[in-house]
PDB file of N, CA and C in Angstrom:
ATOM      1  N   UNK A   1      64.141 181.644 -35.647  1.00  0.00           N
ATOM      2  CA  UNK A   1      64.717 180.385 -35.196  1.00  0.00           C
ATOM      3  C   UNK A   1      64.280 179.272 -36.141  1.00  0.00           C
ATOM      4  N   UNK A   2      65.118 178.446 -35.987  1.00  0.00           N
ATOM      5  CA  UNK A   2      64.925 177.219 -37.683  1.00  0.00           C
ATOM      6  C   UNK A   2      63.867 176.245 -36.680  1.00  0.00           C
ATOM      7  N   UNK A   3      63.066 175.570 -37.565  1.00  0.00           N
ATOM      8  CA  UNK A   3      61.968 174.931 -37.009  1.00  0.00           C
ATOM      9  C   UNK A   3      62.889 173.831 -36.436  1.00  0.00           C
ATOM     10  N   UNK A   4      63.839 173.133 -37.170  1.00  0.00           N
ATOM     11  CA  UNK A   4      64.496 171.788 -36.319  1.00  0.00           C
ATOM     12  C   UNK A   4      66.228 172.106 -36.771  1.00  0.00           C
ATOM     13  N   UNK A   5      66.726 171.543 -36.388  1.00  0.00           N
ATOM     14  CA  UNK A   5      68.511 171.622 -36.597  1.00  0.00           C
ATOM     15  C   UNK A   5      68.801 171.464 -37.782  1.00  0.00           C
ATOM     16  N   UNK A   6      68.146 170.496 -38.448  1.00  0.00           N
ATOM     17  CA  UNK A   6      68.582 170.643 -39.966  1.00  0.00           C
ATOM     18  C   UNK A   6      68.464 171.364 -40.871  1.00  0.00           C
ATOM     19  N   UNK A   7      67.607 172.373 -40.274  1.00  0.00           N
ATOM     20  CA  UNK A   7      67.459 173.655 -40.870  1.00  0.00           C
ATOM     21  C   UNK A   7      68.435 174.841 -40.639  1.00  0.00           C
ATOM     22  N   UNK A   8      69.217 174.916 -39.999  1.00  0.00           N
ATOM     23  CA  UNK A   8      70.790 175.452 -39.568  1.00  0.00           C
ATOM     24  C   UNK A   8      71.712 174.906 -40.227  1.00  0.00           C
ATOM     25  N   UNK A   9      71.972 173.782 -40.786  1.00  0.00           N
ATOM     26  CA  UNK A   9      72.737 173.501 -41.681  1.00  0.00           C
ATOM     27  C   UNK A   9      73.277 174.510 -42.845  1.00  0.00           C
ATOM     28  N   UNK A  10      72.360 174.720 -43.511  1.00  0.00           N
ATOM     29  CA  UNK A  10      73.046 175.613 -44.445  1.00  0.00           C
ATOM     30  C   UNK A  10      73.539 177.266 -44.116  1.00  0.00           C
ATOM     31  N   UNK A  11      73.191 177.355 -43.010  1.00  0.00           N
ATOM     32  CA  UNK A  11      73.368 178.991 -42.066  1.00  0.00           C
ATOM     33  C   UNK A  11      74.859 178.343 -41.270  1.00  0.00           C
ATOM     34  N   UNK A  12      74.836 177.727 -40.635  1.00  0.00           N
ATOM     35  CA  UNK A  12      76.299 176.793 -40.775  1.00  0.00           C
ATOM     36  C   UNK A  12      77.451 176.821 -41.792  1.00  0.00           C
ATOM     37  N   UNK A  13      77.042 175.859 -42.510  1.00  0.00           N
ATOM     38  CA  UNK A  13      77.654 176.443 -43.685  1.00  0.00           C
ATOM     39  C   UNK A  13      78.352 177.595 -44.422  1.00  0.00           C
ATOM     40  N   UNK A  14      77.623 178.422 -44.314  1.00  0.00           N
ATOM     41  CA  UNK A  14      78.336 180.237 -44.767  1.00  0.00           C
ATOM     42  C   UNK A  14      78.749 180.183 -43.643  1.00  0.00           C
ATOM     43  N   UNK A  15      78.570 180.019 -42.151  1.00  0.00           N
ATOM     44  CA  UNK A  15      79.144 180.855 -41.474  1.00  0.00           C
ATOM     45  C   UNK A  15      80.737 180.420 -41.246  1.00  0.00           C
ATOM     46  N   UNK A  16      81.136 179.104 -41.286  1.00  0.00           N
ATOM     47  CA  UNK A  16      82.079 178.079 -41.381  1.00  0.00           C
ATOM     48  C   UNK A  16      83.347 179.006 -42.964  1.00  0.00           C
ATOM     49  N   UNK A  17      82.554 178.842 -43.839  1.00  0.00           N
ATOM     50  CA  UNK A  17      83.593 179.801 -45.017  1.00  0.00           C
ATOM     51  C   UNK A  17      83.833 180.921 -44.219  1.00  0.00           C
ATOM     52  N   UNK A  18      82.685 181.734 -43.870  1.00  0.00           N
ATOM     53  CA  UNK A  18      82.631 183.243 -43.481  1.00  0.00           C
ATOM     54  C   UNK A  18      83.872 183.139 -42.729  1.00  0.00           C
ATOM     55  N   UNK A  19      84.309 182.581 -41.510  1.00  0.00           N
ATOM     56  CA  UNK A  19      85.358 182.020 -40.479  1.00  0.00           C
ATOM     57  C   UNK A  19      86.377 181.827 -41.013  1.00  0.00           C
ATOM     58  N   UNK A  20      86.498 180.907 -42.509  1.00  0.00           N
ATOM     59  CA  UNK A  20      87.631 180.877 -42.512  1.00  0.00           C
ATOM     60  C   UNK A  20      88.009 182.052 -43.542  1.00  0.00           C
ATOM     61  N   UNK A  21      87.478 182.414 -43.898  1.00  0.00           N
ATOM     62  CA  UNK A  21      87.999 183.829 -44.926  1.00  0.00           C
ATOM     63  C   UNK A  21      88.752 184.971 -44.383  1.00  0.00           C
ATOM     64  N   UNK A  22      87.536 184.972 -42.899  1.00  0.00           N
ATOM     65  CA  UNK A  22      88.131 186.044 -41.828  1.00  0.00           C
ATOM     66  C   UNK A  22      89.452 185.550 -41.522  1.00  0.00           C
ATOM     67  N   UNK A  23      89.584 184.212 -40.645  1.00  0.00           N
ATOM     68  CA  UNK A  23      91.011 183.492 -40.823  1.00  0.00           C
ATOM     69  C   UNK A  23      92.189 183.931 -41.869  1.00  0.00           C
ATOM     70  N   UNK A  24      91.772 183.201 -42.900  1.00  0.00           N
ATOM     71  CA  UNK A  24      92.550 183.858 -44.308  1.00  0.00           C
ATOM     72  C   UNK A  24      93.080 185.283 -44.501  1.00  0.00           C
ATOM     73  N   UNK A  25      92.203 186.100 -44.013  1.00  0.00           N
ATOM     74  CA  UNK A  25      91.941 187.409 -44.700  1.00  0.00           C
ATOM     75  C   UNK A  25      93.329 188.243 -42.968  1.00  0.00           C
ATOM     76  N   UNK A  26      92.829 187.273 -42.576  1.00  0.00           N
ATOM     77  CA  UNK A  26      93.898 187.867 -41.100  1.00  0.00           C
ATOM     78  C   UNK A  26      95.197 187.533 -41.320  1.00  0.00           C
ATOM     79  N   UNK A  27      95.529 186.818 -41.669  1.00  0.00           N
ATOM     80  CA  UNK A  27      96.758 185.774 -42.202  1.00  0.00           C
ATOM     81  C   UNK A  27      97.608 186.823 -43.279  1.00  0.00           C
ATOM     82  N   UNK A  28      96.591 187.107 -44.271  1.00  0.00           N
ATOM     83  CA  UNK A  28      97.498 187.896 -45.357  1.00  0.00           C
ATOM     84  C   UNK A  28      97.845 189.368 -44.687  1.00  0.00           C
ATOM     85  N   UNK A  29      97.036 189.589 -43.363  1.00  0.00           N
ATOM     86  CA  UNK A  29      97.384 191.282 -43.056  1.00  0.00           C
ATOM     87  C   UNK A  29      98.526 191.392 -42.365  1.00  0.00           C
ATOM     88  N   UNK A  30      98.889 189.601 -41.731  1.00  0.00           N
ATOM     89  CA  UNK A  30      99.998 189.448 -40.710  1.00  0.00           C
ATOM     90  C   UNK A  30      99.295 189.685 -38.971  1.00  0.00           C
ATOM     91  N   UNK A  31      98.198 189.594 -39.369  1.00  0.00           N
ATOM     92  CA  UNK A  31      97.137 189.985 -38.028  1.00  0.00           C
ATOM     93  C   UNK A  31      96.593 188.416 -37.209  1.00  0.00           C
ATOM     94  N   UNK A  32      98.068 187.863 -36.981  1.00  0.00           N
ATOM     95  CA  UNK A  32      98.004 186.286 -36.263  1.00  0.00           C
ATOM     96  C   UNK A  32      96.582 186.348 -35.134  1.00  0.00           C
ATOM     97  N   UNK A  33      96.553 187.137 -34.480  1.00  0.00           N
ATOM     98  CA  UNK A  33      95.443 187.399 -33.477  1.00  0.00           C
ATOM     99  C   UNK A  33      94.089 187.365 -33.971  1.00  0.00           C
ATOM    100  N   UNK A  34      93.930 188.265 -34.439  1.00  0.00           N
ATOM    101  CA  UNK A  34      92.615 187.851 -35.629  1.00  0.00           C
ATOM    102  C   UNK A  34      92.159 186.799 -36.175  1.00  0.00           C
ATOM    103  N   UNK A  35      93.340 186.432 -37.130  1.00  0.00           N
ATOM    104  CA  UNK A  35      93.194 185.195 -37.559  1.00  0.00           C
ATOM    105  C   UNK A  35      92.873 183.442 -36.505  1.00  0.00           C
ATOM    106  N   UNK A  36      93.479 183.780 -35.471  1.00  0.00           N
ATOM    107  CA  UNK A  36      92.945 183.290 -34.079  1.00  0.00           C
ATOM    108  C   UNK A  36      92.015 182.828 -33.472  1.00  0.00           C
ATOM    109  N   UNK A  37      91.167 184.199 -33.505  1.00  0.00           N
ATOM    110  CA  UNK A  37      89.960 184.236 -32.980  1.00  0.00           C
ATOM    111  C   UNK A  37      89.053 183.749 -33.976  1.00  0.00           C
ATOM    112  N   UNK A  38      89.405 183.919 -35.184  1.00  0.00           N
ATOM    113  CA  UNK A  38      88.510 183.580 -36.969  1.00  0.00           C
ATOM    114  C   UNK A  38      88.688 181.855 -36.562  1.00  0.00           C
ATOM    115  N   UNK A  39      89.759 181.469 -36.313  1.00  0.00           N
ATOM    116  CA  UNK A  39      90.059 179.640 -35.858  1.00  0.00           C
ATOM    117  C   UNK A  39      88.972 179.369 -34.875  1.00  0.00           C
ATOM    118  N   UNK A  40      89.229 180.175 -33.794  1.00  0.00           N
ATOM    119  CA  UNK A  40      88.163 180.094 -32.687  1.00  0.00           C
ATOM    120  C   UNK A  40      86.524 179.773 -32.994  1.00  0.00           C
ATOM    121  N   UNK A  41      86.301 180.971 -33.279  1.00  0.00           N
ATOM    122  CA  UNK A  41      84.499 180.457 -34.038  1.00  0.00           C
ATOM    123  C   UNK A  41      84.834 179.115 -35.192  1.00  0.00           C
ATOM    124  N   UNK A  42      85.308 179.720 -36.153  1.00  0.00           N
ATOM    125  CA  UNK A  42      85.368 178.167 -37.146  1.00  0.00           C
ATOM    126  C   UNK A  42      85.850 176.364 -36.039  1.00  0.00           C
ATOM    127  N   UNK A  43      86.039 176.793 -35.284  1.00  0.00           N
ATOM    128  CA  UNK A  43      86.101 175.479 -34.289  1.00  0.00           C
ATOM    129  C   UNK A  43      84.929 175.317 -33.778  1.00  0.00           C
ATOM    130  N   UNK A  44      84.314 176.257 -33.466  1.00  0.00           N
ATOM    131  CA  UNK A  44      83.092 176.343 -32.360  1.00  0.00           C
ATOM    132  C   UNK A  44      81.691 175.767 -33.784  1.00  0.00           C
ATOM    133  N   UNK A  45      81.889 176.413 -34.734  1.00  0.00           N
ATOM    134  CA  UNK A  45      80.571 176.401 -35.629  1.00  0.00           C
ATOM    135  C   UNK A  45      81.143 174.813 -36.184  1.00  0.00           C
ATOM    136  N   UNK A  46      82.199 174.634 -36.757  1.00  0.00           N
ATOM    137  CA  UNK A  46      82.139 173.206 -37.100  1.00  0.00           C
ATOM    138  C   UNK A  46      81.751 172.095 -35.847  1.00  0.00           C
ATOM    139  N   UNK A  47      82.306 172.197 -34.758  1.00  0.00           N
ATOM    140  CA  UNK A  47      81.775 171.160 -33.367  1.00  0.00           C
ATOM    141  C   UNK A  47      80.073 171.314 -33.626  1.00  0.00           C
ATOM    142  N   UNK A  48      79.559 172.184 -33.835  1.00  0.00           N
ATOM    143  CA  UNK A  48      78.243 172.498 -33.776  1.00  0.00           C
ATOM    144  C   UNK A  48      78.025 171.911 -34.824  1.00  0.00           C
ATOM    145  N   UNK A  49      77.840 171.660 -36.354  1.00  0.00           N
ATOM    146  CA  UNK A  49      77.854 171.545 -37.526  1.00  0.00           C
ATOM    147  C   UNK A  49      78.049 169.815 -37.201  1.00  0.00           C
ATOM    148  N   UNK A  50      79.208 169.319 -36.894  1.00  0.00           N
ATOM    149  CA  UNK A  50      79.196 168.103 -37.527  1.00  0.00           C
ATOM    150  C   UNK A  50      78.383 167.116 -36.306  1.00  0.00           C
ATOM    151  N   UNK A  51      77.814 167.997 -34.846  1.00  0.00           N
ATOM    152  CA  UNK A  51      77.202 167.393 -34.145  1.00  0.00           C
ATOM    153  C   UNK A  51      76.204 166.852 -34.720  1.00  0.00           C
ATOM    154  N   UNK A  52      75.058 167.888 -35.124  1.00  0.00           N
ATOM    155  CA  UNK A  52      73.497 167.501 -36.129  1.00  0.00           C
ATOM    156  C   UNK A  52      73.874 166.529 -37.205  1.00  0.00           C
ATOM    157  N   UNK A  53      75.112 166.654 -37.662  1.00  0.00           N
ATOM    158  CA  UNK A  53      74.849 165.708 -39.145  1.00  0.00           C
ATOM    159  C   UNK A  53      75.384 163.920 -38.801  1.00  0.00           C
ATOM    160  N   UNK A  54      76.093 164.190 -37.831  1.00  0.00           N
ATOM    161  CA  UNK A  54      76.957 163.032 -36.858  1.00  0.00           C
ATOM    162  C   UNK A  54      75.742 162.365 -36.464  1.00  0.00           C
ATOM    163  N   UNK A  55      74.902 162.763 -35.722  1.00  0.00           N
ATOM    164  CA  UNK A  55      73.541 162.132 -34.617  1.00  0.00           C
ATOM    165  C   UNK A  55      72.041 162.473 -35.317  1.00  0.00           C
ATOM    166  N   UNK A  56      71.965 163.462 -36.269  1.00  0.00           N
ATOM    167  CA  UNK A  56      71.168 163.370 -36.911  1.00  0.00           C
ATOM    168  C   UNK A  56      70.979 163.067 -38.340  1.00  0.00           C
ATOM    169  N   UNK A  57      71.724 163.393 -39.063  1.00  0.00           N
ATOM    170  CA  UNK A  57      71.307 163.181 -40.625  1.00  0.00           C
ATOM    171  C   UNK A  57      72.411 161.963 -40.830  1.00  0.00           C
ATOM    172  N   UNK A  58      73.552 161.399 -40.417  1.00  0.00           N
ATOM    173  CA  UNK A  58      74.161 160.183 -41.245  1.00  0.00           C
ATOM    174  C   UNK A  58      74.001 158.806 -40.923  1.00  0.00           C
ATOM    175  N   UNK A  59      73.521 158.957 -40.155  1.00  0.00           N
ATOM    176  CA  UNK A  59      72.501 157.900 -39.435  1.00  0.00           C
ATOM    177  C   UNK A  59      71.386 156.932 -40.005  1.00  0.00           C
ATOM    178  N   UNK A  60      71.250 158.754 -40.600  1.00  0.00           N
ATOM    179  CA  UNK A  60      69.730 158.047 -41.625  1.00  0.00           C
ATOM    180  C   UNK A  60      69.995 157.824 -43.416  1.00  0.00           C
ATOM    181  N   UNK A  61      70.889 158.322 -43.999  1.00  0.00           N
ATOM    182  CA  UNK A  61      71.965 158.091 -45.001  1.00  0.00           C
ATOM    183  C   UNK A  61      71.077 156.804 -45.710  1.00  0.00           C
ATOM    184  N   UNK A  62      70.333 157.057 -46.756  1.00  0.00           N
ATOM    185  CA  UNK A  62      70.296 155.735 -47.625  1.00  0.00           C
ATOM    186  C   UNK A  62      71.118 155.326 -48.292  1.00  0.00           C
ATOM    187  N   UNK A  63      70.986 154.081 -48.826  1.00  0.00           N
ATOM    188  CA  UNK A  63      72.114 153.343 -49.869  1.00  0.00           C
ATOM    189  C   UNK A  63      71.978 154.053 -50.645  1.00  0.00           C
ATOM    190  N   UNK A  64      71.057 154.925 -51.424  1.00  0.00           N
ATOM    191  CA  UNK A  64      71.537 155.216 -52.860  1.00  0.00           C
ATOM    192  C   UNK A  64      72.075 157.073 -52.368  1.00  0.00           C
ATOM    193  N   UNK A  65      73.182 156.797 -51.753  1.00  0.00           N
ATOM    194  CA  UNK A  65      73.160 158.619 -50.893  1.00  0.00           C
ATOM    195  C   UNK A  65      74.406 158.640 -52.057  1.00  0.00           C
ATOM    196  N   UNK A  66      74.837 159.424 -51.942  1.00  0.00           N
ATOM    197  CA  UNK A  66      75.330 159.895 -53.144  1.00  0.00           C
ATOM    198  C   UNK A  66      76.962 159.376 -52.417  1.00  0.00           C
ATOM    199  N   UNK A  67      77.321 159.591 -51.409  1.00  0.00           N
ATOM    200  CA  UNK A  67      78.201 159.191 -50.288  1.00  0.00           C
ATOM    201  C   UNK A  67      78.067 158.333 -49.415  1.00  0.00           C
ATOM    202  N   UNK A  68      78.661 157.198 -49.114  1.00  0.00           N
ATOM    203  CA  UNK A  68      78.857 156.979 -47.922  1.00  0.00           C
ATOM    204  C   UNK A  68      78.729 157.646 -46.528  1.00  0.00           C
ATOM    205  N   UNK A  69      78.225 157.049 -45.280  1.00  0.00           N
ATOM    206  CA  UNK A  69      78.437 157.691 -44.453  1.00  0.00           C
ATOM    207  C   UNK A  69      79.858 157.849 -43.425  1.00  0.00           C
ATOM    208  N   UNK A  70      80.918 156.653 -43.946  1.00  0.00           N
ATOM    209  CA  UNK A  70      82.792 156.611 -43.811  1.00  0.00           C
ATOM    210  C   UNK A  70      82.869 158.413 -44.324  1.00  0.00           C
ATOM    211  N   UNK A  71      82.609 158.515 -45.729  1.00  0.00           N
ATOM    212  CA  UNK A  71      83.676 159.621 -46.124  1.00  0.00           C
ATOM    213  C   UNK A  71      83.002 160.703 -45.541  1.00  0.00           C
ATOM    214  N   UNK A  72      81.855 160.892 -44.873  1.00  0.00           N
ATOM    215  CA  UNK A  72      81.777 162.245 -43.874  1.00  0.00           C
ATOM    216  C   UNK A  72      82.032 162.360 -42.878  1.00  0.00           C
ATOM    217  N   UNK A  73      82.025 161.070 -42.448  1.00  0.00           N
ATOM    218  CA  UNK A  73      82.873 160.868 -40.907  1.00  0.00           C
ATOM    219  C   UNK A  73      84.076 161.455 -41.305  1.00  0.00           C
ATOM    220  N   UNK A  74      84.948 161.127 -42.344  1.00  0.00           N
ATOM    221  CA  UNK A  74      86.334 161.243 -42.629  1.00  0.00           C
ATOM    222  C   UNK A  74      86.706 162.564 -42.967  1.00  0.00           C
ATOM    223  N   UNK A  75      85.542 162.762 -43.664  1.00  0.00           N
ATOM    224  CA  UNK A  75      85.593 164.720 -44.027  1.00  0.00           C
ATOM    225  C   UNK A  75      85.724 165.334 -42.606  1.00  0.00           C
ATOM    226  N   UNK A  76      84.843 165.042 -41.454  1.00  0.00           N
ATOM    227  CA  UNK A  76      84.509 165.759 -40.182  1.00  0.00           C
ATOM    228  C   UNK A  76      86.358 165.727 -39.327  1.00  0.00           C
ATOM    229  N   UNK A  77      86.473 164.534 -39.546  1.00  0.00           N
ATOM    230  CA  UNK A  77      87.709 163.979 -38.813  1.00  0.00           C
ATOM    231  C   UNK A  77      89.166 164.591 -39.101  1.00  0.00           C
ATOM    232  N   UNK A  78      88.866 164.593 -40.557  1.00  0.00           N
ATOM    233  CA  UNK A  78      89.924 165.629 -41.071  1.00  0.00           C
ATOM    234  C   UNK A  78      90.282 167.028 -40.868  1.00  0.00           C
ATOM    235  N   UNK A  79      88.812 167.493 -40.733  1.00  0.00           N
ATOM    236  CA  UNK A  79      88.902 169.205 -40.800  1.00  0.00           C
ATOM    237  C   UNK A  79      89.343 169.609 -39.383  1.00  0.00           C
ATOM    238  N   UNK A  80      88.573 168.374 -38.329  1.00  0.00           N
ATOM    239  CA  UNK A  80      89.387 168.239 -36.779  1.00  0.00           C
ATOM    240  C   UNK A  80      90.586 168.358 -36.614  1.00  0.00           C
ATOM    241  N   UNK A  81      91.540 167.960 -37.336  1.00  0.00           N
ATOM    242  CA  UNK A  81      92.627 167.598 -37.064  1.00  0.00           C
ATOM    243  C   UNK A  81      93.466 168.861 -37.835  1.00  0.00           C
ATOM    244  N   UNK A  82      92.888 169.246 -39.198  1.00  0.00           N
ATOM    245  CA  UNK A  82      93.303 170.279 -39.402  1.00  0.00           C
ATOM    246  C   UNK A  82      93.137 171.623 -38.610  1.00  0.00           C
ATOM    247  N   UNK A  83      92.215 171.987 -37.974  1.00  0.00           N
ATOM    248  CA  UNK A  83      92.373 172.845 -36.999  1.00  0.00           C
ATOM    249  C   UNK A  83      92.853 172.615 -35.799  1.00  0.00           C
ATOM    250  N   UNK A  84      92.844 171.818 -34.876  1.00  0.00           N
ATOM    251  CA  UNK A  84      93.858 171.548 -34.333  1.00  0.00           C
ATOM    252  C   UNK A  84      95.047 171.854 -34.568  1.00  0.00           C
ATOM    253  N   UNK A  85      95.571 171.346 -35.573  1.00  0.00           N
ATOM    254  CA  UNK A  85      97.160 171.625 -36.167  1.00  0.00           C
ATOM    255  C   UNK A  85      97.090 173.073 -36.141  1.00  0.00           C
ATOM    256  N   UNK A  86      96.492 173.491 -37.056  1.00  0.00           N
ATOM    257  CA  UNK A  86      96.637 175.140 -37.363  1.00  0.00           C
ATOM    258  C   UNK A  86      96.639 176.004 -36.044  1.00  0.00           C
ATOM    259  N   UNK A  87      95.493 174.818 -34.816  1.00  0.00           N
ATOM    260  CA  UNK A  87      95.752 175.973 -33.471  1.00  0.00           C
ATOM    261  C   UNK A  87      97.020 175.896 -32.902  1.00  0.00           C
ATOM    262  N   UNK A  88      97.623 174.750 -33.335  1.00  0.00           N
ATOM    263  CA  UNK A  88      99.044 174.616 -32.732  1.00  0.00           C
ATOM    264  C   UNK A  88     100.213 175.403 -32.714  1.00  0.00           C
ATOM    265  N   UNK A  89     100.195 175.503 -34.335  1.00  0.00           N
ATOM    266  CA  UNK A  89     101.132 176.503 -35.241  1.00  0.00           C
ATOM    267  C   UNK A  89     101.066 177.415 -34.760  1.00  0.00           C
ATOM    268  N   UNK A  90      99.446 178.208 -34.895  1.00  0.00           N
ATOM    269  CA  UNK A  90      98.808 179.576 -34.792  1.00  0.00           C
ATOM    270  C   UNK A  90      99.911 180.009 -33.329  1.00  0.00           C
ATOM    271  N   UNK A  91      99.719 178.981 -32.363  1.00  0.00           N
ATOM    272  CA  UNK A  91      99.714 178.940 -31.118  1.00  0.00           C
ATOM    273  C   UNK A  91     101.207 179.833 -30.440  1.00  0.00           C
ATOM    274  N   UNK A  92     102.197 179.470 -31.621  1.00  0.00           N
ATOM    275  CA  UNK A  92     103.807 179.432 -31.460  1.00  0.00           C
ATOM    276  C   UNK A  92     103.920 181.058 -31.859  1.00  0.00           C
ATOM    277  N   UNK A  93     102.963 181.964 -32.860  1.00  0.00           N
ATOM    278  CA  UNK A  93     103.577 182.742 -33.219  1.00  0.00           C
ATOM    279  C   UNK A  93     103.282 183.831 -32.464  1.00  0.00           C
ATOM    280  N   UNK A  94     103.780 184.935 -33.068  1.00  0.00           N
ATOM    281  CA  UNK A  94     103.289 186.713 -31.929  1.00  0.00           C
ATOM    282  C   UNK A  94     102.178 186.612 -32.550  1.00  0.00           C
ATOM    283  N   UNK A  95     101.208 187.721 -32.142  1.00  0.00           N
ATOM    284  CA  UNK A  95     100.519 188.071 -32.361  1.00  0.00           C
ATOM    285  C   UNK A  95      99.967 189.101 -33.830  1.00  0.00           C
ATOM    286  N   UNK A  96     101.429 189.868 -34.240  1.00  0.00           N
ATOM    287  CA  UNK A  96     101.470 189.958 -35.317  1.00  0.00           C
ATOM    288  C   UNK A  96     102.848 189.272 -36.478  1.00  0.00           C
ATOM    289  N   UNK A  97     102.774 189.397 -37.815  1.00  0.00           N
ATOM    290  CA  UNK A  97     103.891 188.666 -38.350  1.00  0.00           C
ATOM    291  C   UNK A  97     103.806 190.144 -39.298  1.00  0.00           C
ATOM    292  N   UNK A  98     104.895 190.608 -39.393  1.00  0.00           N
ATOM    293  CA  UNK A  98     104.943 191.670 -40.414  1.00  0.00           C
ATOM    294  C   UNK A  98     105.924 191.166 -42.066  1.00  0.00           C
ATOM    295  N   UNK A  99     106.797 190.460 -41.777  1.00  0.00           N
ATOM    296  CA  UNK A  99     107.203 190.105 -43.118  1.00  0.00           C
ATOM    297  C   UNK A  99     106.402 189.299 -43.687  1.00  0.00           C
ATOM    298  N   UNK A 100     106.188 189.367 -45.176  1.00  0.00           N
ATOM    299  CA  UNK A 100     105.489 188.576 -46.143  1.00  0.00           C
ATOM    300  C   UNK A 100     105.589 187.000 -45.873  1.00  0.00           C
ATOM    301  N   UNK A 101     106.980 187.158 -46.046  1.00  0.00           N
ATOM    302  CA  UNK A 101     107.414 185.451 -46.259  1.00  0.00           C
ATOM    303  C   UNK A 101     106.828 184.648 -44.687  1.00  0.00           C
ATOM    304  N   UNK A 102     106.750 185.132 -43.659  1.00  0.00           N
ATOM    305  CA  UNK A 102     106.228 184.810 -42.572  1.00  0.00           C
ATOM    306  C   UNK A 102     105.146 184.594 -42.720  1.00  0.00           C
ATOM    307  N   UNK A 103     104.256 185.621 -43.344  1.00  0.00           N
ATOM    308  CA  UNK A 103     102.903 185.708 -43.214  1.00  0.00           C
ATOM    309  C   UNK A 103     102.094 184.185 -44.242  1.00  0.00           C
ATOM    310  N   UNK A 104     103.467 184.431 -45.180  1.00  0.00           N
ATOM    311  CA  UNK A 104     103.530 183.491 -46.149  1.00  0.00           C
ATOM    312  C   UNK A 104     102.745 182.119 -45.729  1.00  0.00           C
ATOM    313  N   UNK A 105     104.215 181.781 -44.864  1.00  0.00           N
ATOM    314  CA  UNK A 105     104.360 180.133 -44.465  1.00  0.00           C
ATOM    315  C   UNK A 105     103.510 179.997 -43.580  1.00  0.00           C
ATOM    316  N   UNK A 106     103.142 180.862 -42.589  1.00  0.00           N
ATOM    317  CA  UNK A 106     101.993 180.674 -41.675  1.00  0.00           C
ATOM    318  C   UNK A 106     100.616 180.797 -42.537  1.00  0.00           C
ATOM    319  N   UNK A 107     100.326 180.867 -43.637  1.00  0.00           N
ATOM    320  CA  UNK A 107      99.054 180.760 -44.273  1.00  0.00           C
ATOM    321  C   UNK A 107      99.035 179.509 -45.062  1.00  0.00           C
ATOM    322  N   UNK A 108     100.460 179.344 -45.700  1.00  0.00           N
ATOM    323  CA  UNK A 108     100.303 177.766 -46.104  1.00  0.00           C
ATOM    324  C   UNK A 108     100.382 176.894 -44.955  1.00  0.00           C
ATOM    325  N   UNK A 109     100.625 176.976 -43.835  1.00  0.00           N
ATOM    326  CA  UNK A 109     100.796 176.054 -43.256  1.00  0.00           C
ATOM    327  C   UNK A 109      98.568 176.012 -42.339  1.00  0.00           C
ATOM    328  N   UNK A 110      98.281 177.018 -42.749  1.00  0.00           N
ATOM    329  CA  UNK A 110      96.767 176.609 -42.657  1.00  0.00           C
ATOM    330  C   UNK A 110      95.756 175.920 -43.543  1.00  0.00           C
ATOM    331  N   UNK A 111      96.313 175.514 -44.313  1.00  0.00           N
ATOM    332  CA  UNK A 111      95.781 175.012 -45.920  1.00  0.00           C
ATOM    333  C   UNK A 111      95.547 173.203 -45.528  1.00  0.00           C
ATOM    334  N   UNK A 112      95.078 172.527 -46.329  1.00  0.00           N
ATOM    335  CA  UNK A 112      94.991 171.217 -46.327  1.00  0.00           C
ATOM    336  C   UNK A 112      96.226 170.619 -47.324  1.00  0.00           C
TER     337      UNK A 112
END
């Protein structure tokens, strides 16, 4: 167990790619369901993720931070909204998509 939360950050981190790869990686098989549940955790680990850095680390953000603390709010806010959307989409299709071009547009349409 990490001595304090900010020590989960970077175990966060991989696990957030890890999520969306699985996502990704479901997408190209036409395996909408999968890819689903890959949305599911990557929702759950980012809510978790941008809680600690939201109430704990941007808070404390010095002037000479390499960033602002706007553009991580804005990073957090964004990726919100992008999953959201994607659960929306996700939401409309079967469970599997067997043509390419399907599998296609439903993977660009998970992209930023």
């Amino acid at each position: 167990m990490a001595r304090n939360r900010d020590d989960d950050l970077p175990n966060q981190q991989v696990a957030m790619l890890e999520a969306m790869q699985r996502m990704r990686l479901g997408l190209l098989a036409g395996d909408v369901a999968e890819a689903r549940a890959a949305r599911d955790v990557l929702q759950g680990l980012h809510t978790a993720h941008i809680a600690i850095e939201e109430t704990e680390l941007i808070p404390k953000l010095p002037a000479t931070a390499r960033w602002q603390a706007k553009v991580y709010l804005a990073e957090h806010a964004k990726l919100a909204t992008m999953l959201g959307e994607w659960h929306d989409v996700s939401a409309r299709q079967p469970d599997r998509l067997d043509q390419p071009e399907q599998r296609l547009a439903l993977r660009d349409a998970s992209l930023p």
